[in-house]
Protein backbone atom coordinates (compact mmCIF):
# COMPACT_ATOMS: atom_id res chain seq x y z
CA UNK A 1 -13.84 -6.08 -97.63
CA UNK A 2 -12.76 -3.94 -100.38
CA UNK A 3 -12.14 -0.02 -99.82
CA UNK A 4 -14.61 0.79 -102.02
CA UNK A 5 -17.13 -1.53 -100.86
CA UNK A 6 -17.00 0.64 -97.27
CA UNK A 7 -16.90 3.64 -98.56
CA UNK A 8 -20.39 2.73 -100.41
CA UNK A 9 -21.86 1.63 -97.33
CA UNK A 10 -20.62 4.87 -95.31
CA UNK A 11 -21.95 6.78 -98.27
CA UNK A 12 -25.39 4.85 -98.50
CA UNK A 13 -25.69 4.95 -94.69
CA UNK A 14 -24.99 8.87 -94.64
CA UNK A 15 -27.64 8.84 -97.43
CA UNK A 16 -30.29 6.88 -95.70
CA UNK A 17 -30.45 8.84 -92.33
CA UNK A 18 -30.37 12.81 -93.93
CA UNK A 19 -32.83 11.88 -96.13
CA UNK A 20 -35.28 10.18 -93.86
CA UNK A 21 -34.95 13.13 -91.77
CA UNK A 22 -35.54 15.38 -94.57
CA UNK A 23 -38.33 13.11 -95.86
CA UNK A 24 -40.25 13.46 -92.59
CA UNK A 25 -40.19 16.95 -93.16
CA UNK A 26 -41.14 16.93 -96.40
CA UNK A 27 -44.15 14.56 -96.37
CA UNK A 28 -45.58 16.46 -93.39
CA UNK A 29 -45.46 20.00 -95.28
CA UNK A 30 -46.89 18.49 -98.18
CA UNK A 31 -49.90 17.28 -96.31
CA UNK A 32 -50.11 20.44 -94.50
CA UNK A 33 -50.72 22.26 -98.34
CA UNK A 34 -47.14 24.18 -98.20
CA UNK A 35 -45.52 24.71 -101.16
CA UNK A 36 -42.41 22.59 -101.07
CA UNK A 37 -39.59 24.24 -103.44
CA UNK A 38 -36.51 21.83 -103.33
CA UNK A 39 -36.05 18.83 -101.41
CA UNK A 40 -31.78 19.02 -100.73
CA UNK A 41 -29.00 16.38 -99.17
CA UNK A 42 -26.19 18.06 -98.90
CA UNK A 43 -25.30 21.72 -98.62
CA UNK A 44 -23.03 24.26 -101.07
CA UNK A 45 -23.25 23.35 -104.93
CA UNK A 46 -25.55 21.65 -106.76
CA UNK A 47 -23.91 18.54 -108.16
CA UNK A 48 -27.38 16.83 -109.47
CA UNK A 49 -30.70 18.50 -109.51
CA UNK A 50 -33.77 17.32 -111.31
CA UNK A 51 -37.91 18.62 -110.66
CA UNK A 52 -40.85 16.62 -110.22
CA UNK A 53 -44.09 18.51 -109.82
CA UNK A 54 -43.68 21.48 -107.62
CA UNK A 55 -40.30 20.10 -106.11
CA UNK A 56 -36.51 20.43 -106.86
CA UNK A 57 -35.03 17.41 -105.69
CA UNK A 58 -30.88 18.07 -105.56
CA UNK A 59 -28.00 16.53 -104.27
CA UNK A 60 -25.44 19.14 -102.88
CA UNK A 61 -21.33 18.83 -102.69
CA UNK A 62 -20.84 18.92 -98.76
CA UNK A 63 -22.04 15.87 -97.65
CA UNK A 64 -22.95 17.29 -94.02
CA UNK A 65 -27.26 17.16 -93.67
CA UNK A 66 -29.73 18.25 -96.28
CA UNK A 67 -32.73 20.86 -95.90
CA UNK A 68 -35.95 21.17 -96.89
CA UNK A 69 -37.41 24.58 -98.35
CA UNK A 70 -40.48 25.66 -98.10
CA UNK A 71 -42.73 28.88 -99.32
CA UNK A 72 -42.24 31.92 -97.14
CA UNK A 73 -39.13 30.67 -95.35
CA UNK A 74 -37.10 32.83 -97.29
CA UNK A 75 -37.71 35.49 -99.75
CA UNK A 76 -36.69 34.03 -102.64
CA UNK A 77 -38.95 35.28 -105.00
CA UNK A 78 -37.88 38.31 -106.98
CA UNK A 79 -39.93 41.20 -106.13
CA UNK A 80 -42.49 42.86 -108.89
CA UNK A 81 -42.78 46.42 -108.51
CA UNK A 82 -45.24 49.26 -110.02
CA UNK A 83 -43.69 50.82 -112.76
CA UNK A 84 -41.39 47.58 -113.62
CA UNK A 85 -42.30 46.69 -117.20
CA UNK A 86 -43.01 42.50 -117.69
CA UNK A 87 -44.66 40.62 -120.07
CA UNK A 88 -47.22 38.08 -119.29
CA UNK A 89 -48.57 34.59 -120.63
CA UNK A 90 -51.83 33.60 -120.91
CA UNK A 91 -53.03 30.03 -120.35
CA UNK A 92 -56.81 28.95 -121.46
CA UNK A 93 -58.89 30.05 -118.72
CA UNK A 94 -57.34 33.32 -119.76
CA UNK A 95 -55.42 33.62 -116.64
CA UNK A 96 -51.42 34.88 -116.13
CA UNK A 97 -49.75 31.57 -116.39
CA UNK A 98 -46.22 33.11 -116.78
CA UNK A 99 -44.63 36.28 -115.59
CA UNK A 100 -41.60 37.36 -117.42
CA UNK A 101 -39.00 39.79 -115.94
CA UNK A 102 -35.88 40.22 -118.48
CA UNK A 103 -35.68 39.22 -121.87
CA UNK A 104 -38.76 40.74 -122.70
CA UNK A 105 -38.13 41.27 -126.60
CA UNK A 106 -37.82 37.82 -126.97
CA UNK A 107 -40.92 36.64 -125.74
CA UNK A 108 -43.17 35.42 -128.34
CA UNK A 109 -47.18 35.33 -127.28
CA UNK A 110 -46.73 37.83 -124.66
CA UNK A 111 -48.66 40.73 -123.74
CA UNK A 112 -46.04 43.53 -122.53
CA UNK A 113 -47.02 46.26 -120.26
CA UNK A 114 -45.98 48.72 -117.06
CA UNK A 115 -46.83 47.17 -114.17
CA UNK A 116 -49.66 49.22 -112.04
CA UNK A 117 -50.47 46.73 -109.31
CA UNK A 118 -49.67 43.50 -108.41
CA UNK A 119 -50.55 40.62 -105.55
CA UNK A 120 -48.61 37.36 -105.65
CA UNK A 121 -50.25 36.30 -102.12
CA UNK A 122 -53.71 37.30 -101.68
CA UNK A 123 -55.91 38.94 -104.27
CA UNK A 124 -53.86 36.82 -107.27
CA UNK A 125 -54.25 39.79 -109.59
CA UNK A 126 -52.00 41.80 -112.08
CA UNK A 127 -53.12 45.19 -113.21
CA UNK A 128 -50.95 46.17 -116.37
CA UNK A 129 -50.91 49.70 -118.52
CA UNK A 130 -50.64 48.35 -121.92
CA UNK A 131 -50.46 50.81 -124.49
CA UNK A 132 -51.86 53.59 -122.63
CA UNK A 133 -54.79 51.12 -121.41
CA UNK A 134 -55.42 49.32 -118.07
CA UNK A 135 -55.69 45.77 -118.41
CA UNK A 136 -56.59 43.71 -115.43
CA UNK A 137 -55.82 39.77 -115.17
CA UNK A 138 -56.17 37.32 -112.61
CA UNK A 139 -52.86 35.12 -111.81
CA UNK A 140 -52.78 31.05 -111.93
CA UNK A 141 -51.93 29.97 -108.28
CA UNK A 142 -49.46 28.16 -109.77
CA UNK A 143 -47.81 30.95 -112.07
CA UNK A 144 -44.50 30.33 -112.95
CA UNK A 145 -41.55 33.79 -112.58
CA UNK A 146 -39.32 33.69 -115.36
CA UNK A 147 -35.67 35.68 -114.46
CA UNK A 148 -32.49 34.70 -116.24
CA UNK A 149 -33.84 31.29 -117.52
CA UNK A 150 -34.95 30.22 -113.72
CA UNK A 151 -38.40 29.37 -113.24
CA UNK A 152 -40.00 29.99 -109.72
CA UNK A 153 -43.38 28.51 -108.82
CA UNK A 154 -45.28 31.47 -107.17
CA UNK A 155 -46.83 31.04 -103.95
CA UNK A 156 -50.44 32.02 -102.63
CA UNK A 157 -50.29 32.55 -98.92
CA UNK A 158 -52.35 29.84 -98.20
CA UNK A 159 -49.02 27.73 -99.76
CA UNK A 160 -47.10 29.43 -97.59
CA UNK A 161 -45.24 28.03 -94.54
CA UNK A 162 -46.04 31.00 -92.17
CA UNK A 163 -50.04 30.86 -92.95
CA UNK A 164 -50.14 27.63 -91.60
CA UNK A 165 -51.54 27.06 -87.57
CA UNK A 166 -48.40 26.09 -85.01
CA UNK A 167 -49.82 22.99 -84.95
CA UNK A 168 -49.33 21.46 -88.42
CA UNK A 169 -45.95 23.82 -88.68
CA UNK A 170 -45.08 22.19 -85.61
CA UNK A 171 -45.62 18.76 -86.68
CA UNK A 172 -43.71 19.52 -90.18
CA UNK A 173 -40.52 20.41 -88.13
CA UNK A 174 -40.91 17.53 -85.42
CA UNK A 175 -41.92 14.32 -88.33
CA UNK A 176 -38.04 15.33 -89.13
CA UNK A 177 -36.24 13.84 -85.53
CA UNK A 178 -39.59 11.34 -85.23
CA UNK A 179 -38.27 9.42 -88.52
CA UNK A 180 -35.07 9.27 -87.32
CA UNK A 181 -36.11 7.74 -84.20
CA UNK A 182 -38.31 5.47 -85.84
CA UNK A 183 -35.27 4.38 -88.47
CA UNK A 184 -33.67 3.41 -85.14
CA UNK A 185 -36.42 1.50 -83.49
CA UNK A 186 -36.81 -0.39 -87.07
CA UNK A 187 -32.44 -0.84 -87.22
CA UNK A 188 -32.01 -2.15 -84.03
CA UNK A 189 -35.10 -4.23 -84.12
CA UNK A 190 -33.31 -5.64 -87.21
CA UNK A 191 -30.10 -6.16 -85.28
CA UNK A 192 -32.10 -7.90 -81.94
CA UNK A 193 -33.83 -10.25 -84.77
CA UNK A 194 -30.46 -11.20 -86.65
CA UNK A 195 -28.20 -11.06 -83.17
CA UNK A 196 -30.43 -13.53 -81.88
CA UNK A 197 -29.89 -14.49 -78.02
CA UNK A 198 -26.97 -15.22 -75.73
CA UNK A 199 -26.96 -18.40 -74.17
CA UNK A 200 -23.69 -17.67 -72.33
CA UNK A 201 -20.60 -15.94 -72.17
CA UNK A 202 -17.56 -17.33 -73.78
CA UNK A 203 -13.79 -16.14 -74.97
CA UNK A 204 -13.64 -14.84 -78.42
CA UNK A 205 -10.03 -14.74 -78.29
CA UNK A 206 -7.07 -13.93 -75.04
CA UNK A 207 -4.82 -11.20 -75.65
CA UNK A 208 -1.05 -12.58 -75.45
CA UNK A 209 0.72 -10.98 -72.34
CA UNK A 210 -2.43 -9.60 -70.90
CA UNK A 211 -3.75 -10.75 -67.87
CA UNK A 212 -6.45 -12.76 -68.40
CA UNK A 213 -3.57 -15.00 -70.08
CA UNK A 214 -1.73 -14.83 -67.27
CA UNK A 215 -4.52 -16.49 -65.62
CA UNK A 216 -4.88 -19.20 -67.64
CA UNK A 217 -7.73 -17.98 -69.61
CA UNK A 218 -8.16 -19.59 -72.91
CA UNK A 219 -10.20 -18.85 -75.82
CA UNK A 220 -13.50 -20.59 -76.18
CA UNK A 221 -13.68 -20.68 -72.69
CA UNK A 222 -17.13 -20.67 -71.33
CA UNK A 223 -17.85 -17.82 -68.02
CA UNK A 224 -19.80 -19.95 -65.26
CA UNK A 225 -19.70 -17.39 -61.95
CA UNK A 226 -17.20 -15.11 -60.56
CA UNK A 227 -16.88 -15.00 -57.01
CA UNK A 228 -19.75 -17.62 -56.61
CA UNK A 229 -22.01 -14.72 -58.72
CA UNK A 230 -23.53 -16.92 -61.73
CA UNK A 231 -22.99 -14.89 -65.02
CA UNK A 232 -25.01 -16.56 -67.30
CA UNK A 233 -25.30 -14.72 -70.52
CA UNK A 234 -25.00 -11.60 -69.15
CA UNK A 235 -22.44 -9.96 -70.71
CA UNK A 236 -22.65 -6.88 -69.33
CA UNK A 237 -21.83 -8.16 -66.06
CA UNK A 238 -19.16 -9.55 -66.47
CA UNK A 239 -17.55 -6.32 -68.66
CA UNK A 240 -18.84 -4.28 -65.49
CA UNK A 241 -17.41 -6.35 -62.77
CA UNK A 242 -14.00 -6.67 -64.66
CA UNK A 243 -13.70 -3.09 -64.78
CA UNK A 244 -14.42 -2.94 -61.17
CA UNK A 245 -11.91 -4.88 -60.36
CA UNK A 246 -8.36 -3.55 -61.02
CA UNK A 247 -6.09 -5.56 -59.15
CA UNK A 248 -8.18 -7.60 -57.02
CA UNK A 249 -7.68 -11.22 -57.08
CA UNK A 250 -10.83 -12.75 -58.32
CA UNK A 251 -12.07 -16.77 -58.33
CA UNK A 252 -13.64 -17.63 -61.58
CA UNK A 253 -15.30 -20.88 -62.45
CA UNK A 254 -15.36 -21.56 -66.30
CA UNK A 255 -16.73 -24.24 -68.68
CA UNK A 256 -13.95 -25.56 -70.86
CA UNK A 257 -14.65 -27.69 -73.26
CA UNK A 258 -17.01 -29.87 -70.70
CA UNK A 259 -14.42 -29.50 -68.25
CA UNK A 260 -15.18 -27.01 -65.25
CA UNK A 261 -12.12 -25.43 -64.30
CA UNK A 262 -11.19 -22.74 -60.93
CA UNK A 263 -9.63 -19.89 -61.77
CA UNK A 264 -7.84 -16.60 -60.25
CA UNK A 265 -8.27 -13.87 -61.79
CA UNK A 266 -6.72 -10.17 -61.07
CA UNK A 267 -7.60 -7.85 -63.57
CA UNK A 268 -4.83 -4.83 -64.93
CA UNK A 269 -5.58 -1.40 -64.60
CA UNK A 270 -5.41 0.50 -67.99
CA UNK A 271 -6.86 3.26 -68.83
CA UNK A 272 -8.53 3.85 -65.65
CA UNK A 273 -10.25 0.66 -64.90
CA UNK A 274 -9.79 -3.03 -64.91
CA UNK A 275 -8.59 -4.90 -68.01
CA UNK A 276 -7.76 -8.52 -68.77
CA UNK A 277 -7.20 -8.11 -72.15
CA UNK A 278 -9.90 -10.94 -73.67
CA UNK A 279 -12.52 -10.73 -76.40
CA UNK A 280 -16.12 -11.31 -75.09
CA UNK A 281 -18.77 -13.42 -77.50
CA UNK A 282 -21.08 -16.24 -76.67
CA UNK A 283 -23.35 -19.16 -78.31
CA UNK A 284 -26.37 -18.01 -79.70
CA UNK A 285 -30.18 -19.18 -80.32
CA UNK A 286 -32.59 -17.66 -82.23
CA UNK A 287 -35.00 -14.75 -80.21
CA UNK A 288 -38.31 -15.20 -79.78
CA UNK A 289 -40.87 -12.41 -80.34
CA UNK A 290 -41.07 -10.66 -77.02
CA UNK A 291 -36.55 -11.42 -76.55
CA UNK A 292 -36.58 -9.14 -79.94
CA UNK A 293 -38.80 -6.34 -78.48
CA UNK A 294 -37.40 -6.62 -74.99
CA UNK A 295 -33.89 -6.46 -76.61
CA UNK A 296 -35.11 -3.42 -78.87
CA UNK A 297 -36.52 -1.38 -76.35
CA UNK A 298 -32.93 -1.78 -74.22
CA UNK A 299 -31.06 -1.02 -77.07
CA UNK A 300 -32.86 2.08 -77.52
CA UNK A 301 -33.25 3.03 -73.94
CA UNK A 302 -30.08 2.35 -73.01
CA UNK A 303 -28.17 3.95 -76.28
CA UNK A 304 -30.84 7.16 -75.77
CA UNK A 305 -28.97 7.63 -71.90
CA UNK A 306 -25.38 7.33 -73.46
CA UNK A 307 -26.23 9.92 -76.40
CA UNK A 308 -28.07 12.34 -73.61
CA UNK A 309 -25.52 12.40 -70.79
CA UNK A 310 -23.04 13.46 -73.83
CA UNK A 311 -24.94 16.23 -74.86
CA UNK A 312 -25.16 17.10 -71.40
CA UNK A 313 -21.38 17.21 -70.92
CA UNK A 314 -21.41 19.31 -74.10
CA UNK A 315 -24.25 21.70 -72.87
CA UNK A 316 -21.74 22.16 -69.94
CA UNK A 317 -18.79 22.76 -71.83
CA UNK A 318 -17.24 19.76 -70.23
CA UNK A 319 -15.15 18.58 -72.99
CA UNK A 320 -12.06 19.15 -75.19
CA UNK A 321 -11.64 19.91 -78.40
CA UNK A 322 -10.54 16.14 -79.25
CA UNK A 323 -13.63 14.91 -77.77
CA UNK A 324 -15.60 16.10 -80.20
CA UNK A 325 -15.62 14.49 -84.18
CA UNK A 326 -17.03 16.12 -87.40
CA UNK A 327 -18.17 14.59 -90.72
CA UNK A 328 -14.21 12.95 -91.24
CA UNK A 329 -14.31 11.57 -88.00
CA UNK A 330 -17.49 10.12 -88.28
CA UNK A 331 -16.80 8.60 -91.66
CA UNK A 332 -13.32 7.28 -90.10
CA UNK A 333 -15.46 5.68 -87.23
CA UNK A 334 -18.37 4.27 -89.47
CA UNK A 335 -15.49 2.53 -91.89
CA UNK A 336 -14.56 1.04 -88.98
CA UNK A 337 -18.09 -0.17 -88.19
CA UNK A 338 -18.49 -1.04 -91.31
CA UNK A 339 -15.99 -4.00 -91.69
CA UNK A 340 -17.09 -5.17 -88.36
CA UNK A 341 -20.22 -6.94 -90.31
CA UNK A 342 -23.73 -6.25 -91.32
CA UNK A 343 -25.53 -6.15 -87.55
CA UNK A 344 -22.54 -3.89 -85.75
CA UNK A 345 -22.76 -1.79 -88.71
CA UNK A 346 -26.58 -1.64 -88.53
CA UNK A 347 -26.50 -1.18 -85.01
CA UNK A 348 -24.11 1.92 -85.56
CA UNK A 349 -26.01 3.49 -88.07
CA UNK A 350 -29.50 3.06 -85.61
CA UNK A 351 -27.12 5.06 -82.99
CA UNK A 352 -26.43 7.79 -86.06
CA UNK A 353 -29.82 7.83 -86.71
CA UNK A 354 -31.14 8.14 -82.79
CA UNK A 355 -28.37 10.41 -81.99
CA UNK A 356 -29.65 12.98 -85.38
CA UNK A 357 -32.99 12.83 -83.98
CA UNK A 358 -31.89 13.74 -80.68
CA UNK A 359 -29.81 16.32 -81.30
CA UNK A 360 -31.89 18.29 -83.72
CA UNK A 361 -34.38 18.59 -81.08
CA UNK A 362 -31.76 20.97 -78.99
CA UNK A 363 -32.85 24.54 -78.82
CA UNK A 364 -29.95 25.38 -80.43
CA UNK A 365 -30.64 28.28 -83.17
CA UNK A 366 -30.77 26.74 -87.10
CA UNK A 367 -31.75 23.08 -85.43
CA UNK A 368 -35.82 22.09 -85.51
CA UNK A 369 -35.55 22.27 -81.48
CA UNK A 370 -35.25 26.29 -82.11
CA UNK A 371 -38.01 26.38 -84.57
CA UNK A 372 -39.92 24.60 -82.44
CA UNK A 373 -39.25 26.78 -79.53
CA UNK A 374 -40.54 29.56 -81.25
CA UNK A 375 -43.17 28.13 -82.27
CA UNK A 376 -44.89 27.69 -78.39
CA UNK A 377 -43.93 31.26 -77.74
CA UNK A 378 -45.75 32.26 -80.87
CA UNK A 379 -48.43 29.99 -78.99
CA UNK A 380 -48.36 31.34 -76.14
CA UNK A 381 -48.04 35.03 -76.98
CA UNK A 382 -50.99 34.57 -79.58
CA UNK A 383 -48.92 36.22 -82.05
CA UNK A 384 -45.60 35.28 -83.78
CA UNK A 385 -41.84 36.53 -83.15
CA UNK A 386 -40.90 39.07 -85.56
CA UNK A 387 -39.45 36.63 -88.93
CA UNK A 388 -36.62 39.25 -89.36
CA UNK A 389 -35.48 38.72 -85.71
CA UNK A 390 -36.06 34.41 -85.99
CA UNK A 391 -34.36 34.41 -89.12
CA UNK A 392 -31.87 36.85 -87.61
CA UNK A 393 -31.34 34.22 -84.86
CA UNK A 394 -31.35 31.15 -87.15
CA UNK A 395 -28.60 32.47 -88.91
CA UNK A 396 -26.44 33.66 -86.35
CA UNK A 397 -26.86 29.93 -84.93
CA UNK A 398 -26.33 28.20 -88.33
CA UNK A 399 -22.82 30.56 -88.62
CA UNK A 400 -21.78 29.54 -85.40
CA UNK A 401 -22.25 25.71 -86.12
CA UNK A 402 -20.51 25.96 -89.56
CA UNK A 403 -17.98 27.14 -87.66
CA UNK A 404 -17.44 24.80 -84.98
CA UNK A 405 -17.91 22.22 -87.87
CA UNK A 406 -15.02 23.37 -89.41
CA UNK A 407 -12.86 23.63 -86.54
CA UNK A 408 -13.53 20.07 -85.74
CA UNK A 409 -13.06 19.03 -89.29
CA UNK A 410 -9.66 20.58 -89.12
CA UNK A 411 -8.70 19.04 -85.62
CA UNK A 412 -10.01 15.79 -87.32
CA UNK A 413 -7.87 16.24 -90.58
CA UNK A 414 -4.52 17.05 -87.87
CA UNK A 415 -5.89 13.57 -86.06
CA UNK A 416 -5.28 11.34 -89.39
CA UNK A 417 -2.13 13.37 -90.34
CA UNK A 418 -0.17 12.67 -87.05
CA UNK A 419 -2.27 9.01 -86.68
């Protein structure tokens, strides 16, 4: 496989699981009635950006998430004030259509006057002094601001993300980690359905001066029973009571080629458990419909457990620095993967995807989990947090991640260098 045919598939498989996230975000705002400015994978400059409807959709230079961003999240509206002269648009119904805030004396069609009052949110209405008279007009709910050739929708606070009930703001932050789960469910379901089903355990290949050659084992040899405890096709079992075993002689009965063969077995220790140096596979049948969700629901059961007791050893600062891997590491890894063939790839990316979904649940500040967490004490208090003092805390945490994003990128760039 070429270079550039795994570098595609990292790329596309980066793609796929930041904007299903985002997408799960963006479909539940929608259908909540928020106003949903720009739709964004990627952070830092814009490198393609096109609209559709009310919606910038853009693709950003640093490949490391995306965002979604709606009405009243941030103030990026530029403010109107009394006394600021503008000139105004018309549309049919002889409402303001467009608001124009520089430029004026090239506006053609507009009526220019000193603002006297002026509602965006609530009332909808612009109260001009034009030529020494007072001229009162009602504002289209979907008026366009016109500053330094940008457009900005405005938006009525019913569009708005904060006039919305904790319950559908709620779901609009939660739909993000739910599609990533769901991507997983779908991806390994995928994998159980293509993987099909052991029928045994067998010898992909013997490492030369490794143990299990040392014991005779030979490739395409098939696992009966160790220690008269049938293995079947359990795999597992067989990895687990290898690496139990460091150094203790163990009898092995094994299927070759017809021929059943007794074998003693001692496993190395490397690395902190046993070892025998072979390459586990096995003969395979198709699954039948309840194998394929049985084999799902372990793959995500038992992949949720690994992902959780590492965030739990992170929560507990019990790691090191070289533990930890950032977007280059992650793209080193998922290369990797990615050679390996279509279903380990597949099954990689549904661990991406399930491990996105769990993390951004963590009440860590800037991740959904903190959003939502302030969203049931807003429920529970009956009123919401200060936004100055949530968006104070959302960007402290976002800061702090950068930064511990960059410091693994860097211990990950000093990994490659020195190999």
């Amino acid at each position: 496989m070429s270079a550039i045919e795994v570098g595609l598939k990292v790329i596309l498989m980066f793609f796929v699981l930041v904007s299903i996230h985002e997408w799960g975000h963006f479909y539940f705002a929608k259908r909540a009635g928020i106003l949903v400015r720009e739709f964004a994978i990627g952070f830092g400059p814009k490198i393609f950006s096109y609209k559709k409807g009310e919606t910038r959709y853009t693709l950003r230079l640093l490949p490391i998430g995306g965002f979604v961003r709606m009405a009243g999240e941030d103030p990026e509206i530029v403010q109107v004030n009394p006394g600021q002269t503008i000139a105004i648009k018309l549309n049919k119904q002889n409402e303001v259509s467009s608001l124009f805030l520089d430029q004026l004396d090239r506006r053609s069609n507009v009526i220019l006057g000193v603002v006297e009052q002026i509602d965006l949110e609530r009332t909808l209405q612009v109260s001009l002094d034009v030529d020494g008279e007072r001229v009162t007009y009602p504002i289209d709910r979907e008026a366009m601001m016109v500053t330094k050739g940008v457009e900005t929708q405005i938006a009525p606070y019913d569009r708005q993300f904060g006039s919305k009930t904790v319950g559908k703001r709620a779901i609009a932050i939660v739909m993000g980690p739910v599609m990533n789960f769901l991507l997983a469910i779908v991806l390994f379901l995928i994998v159980a359905i293509m993987s099909g089903v052991f029928t045994n355990v067998k010898l992909d290949s013997v490492l030369a001066g490794k143990a299990g050659e040392k014991a005779g084992l030979q490739k395409g040899d098939i696992i009966i029973s160790i220690d008269n405890q049938p293995i079947g096709d359990d795999r597992e079992k067989l990895v687990t009571t290898i690496q139990s075993s460091a150094g203790k002689p163990m009898t092995w009965v094994i299927d070759r080629a017809g021929n059943p063969q007794t074998l003693q077995v001692t496993p190395e220790m490397e690395a902190g458990s046993g070892k025998l140096g072979v390459v586990i596979s096995g003969d395979r049948r198709s699954a039948s419909f309840g194998e394929v969700i049985s084999g799902t629901y372990e793959q995500v059961v038992g992949t949720t457990i690994g992902i959780v007791t590492g965030l739990q050893k992170l929560v507990m600062l019990q790691f090191k620095l070289d533990d930890l891997g950032g977007p280059v590491r992650t793209a080193q890894v998922s290369a990797q993967f990615a050679q390996m063939g279509i279903t380990v790839f597949l099954s990689w990316m549904a661990t991406l995807s399930l491990y996105l979904g769990i993390f951004n649940l963590l009440p860590i500040p800037a991740l959904d989990g903190s959003r939502l967490l302030f969203m049931g004490l807003e429920a529970l208090r009956g009123k919401p947090i200060d936004p100055n003092r949530e968006s104070m805390v959302h960007f402290v945490g976002f800061a702090l991640l950068m930064l511990l994003m960059v410091a693994v990128t860097y211990n990950d760039i000093l990994r490659l260098i020195k190999g």
